[in-house]
Structures are given as structure tokens and as C-alpha cells.
Protein backbone atom coordinates (compact mmCIF):
# COMPACT_ATOMS: atom_id res chain seq x y z
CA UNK A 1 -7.07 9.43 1.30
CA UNK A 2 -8.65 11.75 -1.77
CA UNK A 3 -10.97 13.38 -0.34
CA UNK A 4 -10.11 13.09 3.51
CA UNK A 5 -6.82 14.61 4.14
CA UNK A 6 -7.71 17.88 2.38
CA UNK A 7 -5.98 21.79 4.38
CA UNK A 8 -9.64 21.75 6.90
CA UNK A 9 -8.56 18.34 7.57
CA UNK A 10 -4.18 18.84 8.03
CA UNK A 11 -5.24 22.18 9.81
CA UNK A 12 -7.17 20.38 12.25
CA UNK A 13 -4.52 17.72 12.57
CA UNK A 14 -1.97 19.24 13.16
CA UNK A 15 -3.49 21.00 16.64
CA UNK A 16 -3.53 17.43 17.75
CA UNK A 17 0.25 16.58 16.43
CA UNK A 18 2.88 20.07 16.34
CA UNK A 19 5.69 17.10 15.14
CA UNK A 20 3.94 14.79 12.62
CA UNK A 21 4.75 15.07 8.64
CA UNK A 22 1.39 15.46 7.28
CA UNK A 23 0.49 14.16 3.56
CA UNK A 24 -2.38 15.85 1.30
CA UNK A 25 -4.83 14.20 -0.39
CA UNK A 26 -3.45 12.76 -3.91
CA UNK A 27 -3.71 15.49 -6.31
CA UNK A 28 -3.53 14.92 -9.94
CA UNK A 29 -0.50 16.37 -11.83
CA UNK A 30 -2.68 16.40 -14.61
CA UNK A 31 -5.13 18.88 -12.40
CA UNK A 32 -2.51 20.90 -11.52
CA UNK A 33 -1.29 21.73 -15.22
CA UNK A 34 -5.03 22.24 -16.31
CA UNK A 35 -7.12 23.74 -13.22
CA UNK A 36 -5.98 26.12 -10.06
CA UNK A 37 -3.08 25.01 -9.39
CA UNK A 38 -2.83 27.93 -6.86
CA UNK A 39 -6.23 26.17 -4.94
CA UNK A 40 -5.57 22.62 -5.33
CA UNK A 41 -1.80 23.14 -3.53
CA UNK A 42 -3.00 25.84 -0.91
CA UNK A 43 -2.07 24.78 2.80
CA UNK A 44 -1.67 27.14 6.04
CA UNK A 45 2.04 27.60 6.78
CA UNK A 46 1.15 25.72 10.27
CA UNK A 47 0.95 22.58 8.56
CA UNK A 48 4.68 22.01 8.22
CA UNK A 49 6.31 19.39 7.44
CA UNK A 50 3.75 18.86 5.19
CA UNK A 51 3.84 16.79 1.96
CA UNK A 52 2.14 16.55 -1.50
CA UNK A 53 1.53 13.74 -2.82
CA UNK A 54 0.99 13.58 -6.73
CA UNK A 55 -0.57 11.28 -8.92
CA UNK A 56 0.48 11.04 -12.99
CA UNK A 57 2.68 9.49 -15.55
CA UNK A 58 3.77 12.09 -17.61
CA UNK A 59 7.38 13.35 -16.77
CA UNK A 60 6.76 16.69 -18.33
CA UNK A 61 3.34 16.82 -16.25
CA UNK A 62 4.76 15.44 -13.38
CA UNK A 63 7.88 17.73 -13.09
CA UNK A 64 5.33 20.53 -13.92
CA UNK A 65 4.02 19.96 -10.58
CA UNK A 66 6.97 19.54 -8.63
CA UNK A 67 8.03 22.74 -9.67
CA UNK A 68 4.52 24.67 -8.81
CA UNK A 69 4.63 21.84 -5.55
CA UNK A 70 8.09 23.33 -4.91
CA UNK A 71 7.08 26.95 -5.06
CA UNK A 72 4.04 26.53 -3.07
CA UNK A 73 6.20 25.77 0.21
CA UNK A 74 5.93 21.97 0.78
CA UNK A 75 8.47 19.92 2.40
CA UNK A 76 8.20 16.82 0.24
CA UNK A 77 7.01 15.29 -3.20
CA UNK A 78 5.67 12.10 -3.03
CA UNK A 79 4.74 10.12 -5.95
CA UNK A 80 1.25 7.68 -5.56
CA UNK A 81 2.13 4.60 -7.12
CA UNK A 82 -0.17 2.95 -4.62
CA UNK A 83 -4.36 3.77 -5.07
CA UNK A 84 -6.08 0.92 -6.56
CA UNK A 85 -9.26 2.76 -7.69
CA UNK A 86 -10.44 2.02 -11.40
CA UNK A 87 -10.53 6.17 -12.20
CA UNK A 88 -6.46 6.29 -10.93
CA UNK A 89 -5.85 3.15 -13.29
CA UNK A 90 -7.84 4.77 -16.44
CA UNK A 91 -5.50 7.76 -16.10
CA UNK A 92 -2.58 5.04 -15.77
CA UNK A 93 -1.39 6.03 -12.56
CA UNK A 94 -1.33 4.67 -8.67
CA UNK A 95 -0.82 0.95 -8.30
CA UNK A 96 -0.56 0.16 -11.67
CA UNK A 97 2.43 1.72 -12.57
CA UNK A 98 4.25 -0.73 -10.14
CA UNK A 99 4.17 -3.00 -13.50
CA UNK A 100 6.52 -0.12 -15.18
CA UNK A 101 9.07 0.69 -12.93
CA UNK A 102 11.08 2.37 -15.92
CA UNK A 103 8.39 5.10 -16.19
CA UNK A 104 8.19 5.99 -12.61
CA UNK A 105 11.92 6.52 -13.07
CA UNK A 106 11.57 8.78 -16.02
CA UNK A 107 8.52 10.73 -13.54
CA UNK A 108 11.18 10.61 -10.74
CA UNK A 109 14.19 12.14 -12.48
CA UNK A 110 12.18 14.70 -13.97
CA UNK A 111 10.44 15.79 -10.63
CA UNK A 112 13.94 15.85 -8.78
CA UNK A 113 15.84 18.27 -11.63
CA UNK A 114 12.55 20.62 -11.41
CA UNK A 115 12.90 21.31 -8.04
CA UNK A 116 14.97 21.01 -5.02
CA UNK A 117 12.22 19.29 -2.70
CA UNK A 118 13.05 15.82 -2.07
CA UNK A 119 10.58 13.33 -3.89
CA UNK A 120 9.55 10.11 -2.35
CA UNK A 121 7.66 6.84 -3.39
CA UNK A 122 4.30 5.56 -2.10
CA UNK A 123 3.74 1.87 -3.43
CA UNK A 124 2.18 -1.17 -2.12
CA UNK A 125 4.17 -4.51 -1.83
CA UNK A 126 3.06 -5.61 -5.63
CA UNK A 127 -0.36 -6.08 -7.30
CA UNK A 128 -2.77 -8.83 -8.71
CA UNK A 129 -1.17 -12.18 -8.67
CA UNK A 130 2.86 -10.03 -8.78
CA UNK A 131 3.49 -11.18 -4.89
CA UNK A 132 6.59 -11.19 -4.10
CA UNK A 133 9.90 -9.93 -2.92
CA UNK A 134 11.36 -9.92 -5.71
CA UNK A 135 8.93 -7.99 -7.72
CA UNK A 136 8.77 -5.47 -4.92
CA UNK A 137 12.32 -5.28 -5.41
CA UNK A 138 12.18 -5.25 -9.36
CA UNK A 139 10.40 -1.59 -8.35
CA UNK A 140 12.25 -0.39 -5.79
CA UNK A 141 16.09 -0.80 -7.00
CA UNK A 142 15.67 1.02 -10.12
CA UNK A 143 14.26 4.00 -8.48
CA UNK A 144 17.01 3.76 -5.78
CA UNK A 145 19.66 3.86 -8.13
CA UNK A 146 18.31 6.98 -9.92
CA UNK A 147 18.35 8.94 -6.34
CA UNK A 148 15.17 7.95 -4.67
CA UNK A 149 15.52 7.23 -0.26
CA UNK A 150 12.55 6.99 1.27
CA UNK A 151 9.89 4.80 -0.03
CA UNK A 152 6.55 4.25 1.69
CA UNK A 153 5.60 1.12 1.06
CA UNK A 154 1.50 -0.42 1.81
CA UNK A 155 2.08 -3.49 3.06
CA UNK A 156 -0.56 -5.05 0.97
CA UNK A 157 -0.72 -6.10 -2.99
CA UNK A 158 -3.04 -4.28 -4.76
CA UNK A 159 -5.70 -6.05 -6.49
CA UNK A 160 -6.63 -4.02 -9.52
CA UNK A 161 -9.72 -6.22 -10.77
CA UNK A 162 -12.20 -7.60 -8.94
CA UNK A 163 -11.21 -5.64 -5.49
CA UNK A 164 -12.58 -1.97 -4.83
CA UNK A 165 -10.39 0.63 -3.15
CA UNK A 166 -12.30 0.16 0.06
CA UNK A 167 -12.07 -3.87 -0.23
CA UNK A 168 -7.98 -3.15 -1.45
CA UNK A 169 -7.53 -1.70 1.98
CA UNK A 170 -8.44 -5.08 4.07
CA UNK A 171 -9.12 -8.29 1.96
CA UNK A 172 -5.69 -8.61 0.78
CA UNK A 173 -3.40 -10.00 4.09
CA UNK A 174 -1.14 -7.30 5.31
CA UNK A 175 2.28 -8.92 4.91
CA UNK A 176 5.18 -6.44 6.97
CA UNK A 177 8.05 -9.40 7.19
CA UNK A 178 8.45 -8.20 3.07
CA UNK A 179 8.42 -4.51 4.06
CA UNK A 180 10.92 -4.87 7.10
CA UNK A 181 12.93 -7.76 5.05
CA UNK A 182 13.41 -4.65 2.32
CA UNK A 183 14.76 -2.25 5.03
CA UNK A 184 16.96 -4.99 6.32
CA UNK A 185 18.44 -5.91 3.20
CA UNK A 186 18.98 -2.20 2.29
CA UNK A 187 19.78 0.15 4.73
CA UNK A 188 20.48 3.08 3.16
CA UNK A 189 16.87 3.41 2.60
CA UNK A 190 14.59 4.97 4.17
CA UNK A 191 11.29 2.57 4.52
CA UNK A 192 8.36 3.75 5.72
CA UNK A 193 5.61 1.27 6.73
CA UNK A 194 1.44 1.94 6.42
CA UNK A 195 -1.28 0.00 6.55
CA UNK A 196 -3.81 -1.46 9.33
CA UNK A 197 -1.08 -0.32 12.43
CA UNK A 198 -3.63 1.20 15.26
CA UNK A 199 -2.17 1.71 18.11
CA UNK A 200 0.81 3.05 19.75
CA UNK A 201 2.29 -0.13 20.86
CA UNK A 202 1.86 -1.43 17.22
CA UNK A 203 3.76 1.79 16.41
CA UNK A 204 6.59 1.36 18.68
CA UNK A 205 6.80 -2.40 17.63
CA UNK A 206 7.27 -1.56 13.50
CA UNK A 207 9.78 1.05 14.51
CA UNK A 208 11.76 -1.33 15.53
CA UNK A 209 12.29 -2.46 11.61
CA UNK A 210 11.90 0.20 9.57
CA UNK A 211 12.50 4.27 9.82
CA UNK A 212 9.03 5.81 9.97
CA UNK A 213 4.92 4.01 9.99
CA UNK A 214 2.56 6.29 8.11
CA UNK A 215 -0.74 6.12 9.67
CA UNK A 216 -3.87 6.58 7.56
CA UNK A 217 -7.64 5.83 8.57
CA UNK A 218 -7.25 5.18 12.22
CA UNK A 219 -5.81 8.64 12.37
CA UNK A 220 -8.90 9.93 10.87
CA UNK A 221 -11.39 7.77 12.30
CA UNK A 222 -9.59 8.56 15.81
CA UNK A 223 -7.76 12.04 15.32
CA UNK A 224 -6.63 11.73 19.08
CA UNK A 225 -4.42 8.78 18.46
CA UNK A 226 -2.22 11.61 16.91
CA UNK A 227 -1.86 13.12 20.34
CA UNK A 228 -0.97 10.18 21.62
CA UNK A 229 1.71 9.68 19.12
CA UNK A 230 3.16 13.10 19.43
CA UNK A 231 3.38 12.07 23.21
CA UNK A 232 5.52 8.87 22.96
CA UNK A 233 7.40 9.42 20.08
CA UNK A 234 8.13 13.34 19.20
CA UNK A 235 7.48 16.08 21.97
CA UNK A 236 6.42 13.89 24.69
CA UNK A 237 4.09 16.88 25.73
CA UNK A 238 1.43 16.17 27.81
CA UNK A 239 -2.05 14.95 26.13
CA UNK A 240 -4.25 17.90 25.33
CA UNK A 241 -7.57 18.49 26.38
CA UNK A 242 -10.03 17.86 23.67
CA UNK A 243 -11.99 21.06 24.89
CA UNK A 244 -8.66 22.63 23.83
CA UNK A 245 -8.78 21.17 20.43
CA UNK A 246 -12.31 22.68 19.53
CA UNK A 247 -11.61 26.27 20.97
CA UNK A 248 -8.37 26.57 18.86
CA UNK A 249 -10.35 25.64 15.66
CA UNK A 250 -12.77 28.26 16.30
CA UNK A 251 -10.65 30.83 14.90
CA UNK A 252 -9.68 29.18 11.88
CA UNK A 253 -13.29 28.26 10.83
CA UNK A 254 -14.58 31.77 11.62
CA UNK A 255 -12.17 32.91 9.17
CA UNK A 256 -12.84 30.23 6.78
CA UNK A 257 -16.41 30.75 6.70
CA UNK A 258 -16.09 34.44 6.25
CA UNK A 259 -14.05 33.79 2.90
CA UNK A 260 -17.49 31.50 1.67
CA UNK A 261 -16.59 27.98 2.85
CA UNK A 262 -19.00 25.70 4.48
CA UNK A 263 -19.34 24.59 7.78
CA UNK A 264 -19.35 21.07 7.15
CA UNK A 265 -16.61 21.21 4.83
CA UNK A 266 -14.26 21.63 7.85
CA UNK A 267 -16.49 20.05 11.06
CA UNK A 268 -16.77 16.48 8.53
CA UNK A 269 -13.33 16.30 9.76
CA UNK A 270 -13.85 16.40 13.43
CA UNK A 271 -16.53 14.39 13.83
CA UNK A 272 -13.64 11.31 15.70
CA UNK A 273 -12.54 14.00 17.89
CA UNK A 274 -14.76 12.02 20.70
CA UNK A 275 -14.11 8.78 19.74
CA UNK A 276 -14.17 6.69 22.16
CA UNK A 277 -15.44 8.87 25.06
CA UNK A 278 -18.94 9.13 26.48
CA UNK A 279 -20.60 11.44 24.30
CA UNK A 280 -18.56 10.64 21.54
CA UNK A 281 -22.43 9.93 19.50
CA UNK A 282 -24.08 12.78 20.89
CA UNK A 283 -21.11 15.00 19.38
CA UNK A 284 -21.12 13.58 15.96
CA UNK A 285 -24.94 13.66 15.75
CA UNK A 286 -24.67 17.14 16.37
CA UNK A 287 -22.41 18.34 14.34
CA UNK A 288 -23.69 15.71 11.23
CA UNK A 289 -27.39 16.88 11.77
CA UNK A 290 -26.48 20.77 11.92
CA UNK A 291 -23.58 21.33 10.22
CA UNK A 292 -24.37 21.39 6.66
CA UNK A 293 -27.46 23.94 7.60
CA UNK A 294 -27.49 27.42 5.51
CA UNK A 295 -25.75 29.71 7.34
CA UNK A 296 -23.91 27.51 10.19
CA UNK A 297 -21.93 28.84 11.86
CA UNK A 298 -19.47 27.97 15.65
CA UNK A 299 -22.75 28.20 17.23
CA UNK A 300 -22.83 24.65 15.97
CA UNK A 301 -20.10 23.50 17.38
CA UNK A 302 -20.95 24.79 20.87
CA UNK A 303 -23.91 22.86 21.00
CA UNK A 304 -22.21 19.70 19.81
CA UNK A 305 -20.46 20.13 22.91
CA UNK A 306 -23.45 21.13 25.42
CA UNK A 307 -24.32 17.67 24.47
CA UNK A 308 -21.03 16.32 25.69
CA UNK A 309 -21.52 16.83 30.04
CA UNK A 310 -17.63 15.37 29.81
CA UNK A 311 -16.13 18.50 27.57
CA UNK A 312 -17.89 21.06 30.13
């Protein structure tokens, strides 16, 4: 999710969802140690629980930013040893450190004595032509014997040649049997499941076999489905109106756009807010056609909704 699940886009999330643990965008630890570090791990306190999730395979890097992750606020580490792209595998991190298990220990260990944040493991189920159980295992148990209890865990292998990132996300088959077969056969973990689950029944069907589902693109395609989540599962509060949604952004992106940011920086995010709905074009249009204008401001988002007779 670089580039997606950036603070505009938790901020916005989380007036759809008050219970849902939000993740960041993968940020480098190698980007921490060199550039803002103070920018790249900013977040509004409303985003709690709210995670980080860190790319690298340096130890000394990688407890670097646990401890900077750690003073920041945030309620969890999480360590990407899932992204596919060719730019995470030139810096030899994501998927391809599932072929050195030993190293993401040595990450692990060091992240956990720099701070007192819990640090958790985002993998897939293997990668390339490595598809099976028992490598998935051949990752996991290592890691759980150093301290490690919740793992996250794409329930896809991760081709590293020949596949892109977008391609890694649906050509190879989903395969949840291994993910729930690893919760079964250790139950002391915590297993989290992601990948292709869209709707709340297929929700309420994986929790049956694992502890959590961690829900990626259809959240951001469809930012409602969050609402709908927080319904069954956490508060069981009553749907909100979208209407609702847009006038408690206002606030935030009037305040935002005073300290320099763009419009479209934050609206990009919002564009699913309709999905679904009649109007749900004329919204987006709007907002993709005006937002990025010099000097936009909420005027543009009460237009997107003149063109939306439903959100009157």
C-alpha cells in the first residue's frame, strides 16, 4: 500500500472505523535513518491503534527505527517481508527475505530490545516456485521462537520475476487452507489473514480460523466497507451517513491546507467514498477534475456533492 495508506488517507479512515488497527504505508528504515524521520512517522493522535510498518534488513537500521517508531506514539511495529516490487528486492527487503529467515530474526530481536512496542510479521505464504507449508513454516518457527505472535500472513506466494506488484496481487491463486492450517497447528499465534477477502460475510467466515483478516484494496477502493465492519464486528454502531463523513473532514483539510498541503493530496483518498451509490461518478469526476487546481480549496468538495442529489 506505499503510497495509499499515507496520515490524509488513515485520517480519513478512521472517521469511517473508531475500532479498526490501521497500518501506514511501508516506510523504509533506511529513510528513516537518512531523511525526516520526524515527517515520514507523523500521524494525528486519532488514528490509534495505528501501526508502522517498516521495510529493511539491517538490524542496526531496523532497530533505529523502532526506537524513533516507538517514540513517535505507534501501537505496533510491523516488519514487510511481503512487497514483491523489483525497487523493495534491490534494497533486499519485502518478499525476498522470506528466503533468509535467520536475518529477519536478527531485524526482529534487535527491533524488540529497542523498544517496548510489540513488532509483528507481514509475509506472504512463500515465493517463486518455494510453495509450501513447510517452507512457510521454515519462516515462521524461527521467528516464533525468538518472541514474535502475530504474523500477518498474504495468502499468496510471491513471484519475484516475471510478476509485477500489481500482477503479484491476483495471478498467483489465493491459497487460505495453508494460512488457517498454520493457526490450527499453532495456537499460540496470532495469524492474521489478507488478501482478496471483500465482504463482510467473507470476513466473518475467515474469522472463524484465524484471529484477525487485514483488509487492503477493497478498503480503499470502497472506504465504506470499513463502516460496515466497525458495525458487525467492533462497535456495532449504527452506519454513518456519508454526508457525515465529508463534513467531519472539512476541518481537518482546512487546517491541512493552511500548513501548504494540496487539495488533492488528501481528496485522492476519498474519491470511493460513493462507491457504489448513484452519483458515485459524478462525485469522483468532481473532485478528480478540480481538485488538483491552484488554490483548491472545500469549495471543491461542496460541489462534488451538489452533483450528488442523494448526499443533499
Amino acid at each position: 500500500m506505499m503510497d495509499w495508506t499515507d496520515r490524509h488517507c488513515r485520517y480519513f479512515m478512521r472517521r469511517l472505523s473508531p475500532g479498526v488497527q490501521l497500518y501506514t504505508e511501508m516506510v523504509t528504515a533506511a529513510a528513516i535513518h537518512h531523511g525526516d524521520a520526524d515527517a515520514l512517522l507523523q500521524f494525528d493522535a486519532s488514528e490509534h491503534p495505528v501501526a508502522v510498518q517498516i521495510g529493511g534488513s539491517d538490524p542496526a537500521l531496523m532497530a533505529e527505527a523502532a526506537r524513533k517508531a516507538a517514540t513517535a506514539g505507534y501501537d505496533e511495529i510491523n516488519i514487510n517481508v511481503g512487497c514483491p516490487s523489483d525497487r523493495v528486492q534491490s534494497g533486499r527487503f519485502g518478499a525476498c527475505l522470506m528466503a533468509e529467515p535467520e536475518r529477519v530474526v536478527d531485524c526482529f530481536e534487535a527491533m524488540r530490545q529497542a523498544s517496548d512496542v510489540p513488532v509483528t510479521i507481514k509475509s506472504r505464504i512463500g515465493i517463486d516456485d518455494h510453495d509450501s507449508y513447510a517452507y512457510l513454516r521454515r519462516f515462521v518457527d524461527p521467528l516464533a521462537d525468538a518472541g514474535c505472535r502475530r504474523f500477518i500472513v498474504h495468502a499468496r506466494v510471491a513471484i519475484l520475476e516475471g510478476l509485477s506488484p500489481k500482477e503479484n496481487r491476483s495471478v498467483p491463486p489465493l491459497k487460505y487452507d495453508r494460512v488457517y492450517r498454520l493457526k490450527r497447528d499453532c495456537p499460540d499465534l496470532e495469524v492474521i489473514i489478507n488478501g482478496g477477502i471483500r465482504s463482510v460475510a467473507e470476513v466473518e467466515a475467515a474469522l472463524e480460523r484465524v484471529d484477525g483478516v487485514m483488509i487492503g484494496r477493497a478498503a480503499y477502493h470502497s472506504p465504506f466497507f470499513l463502516a460496515e465492519l466497525e458495525r458487525r464486528f467492533l462497535s456495532g454502531a449504527d452506519l454513518p451517513e456519508r454526508l457525515s463523513i465529508v463534513k467531519q473532514m472539512l476541518p481537518y483539510i482546512e487546517a491541512q491546507l493552511a500548513e501548504g498541503e494540496r487539495l488533492s493530496r488528501i481528496t485522492r483518498h476519498m474519491l470511493g467514498l460513493y462507491a457504489g451509490q448513484p452519483g458515485a461518478r459524478a462525485w469522483r469526476r468532481a473532485l478528480s477534475e478540480n481538485a488538483h487546481r491552484r488554490g483548491a480549496g472545500v469549495e471543491v468538495l461542496a460541489s462534488a456533492l451538489d452533483a450528488i442529489p442523494e448526499a443533499a
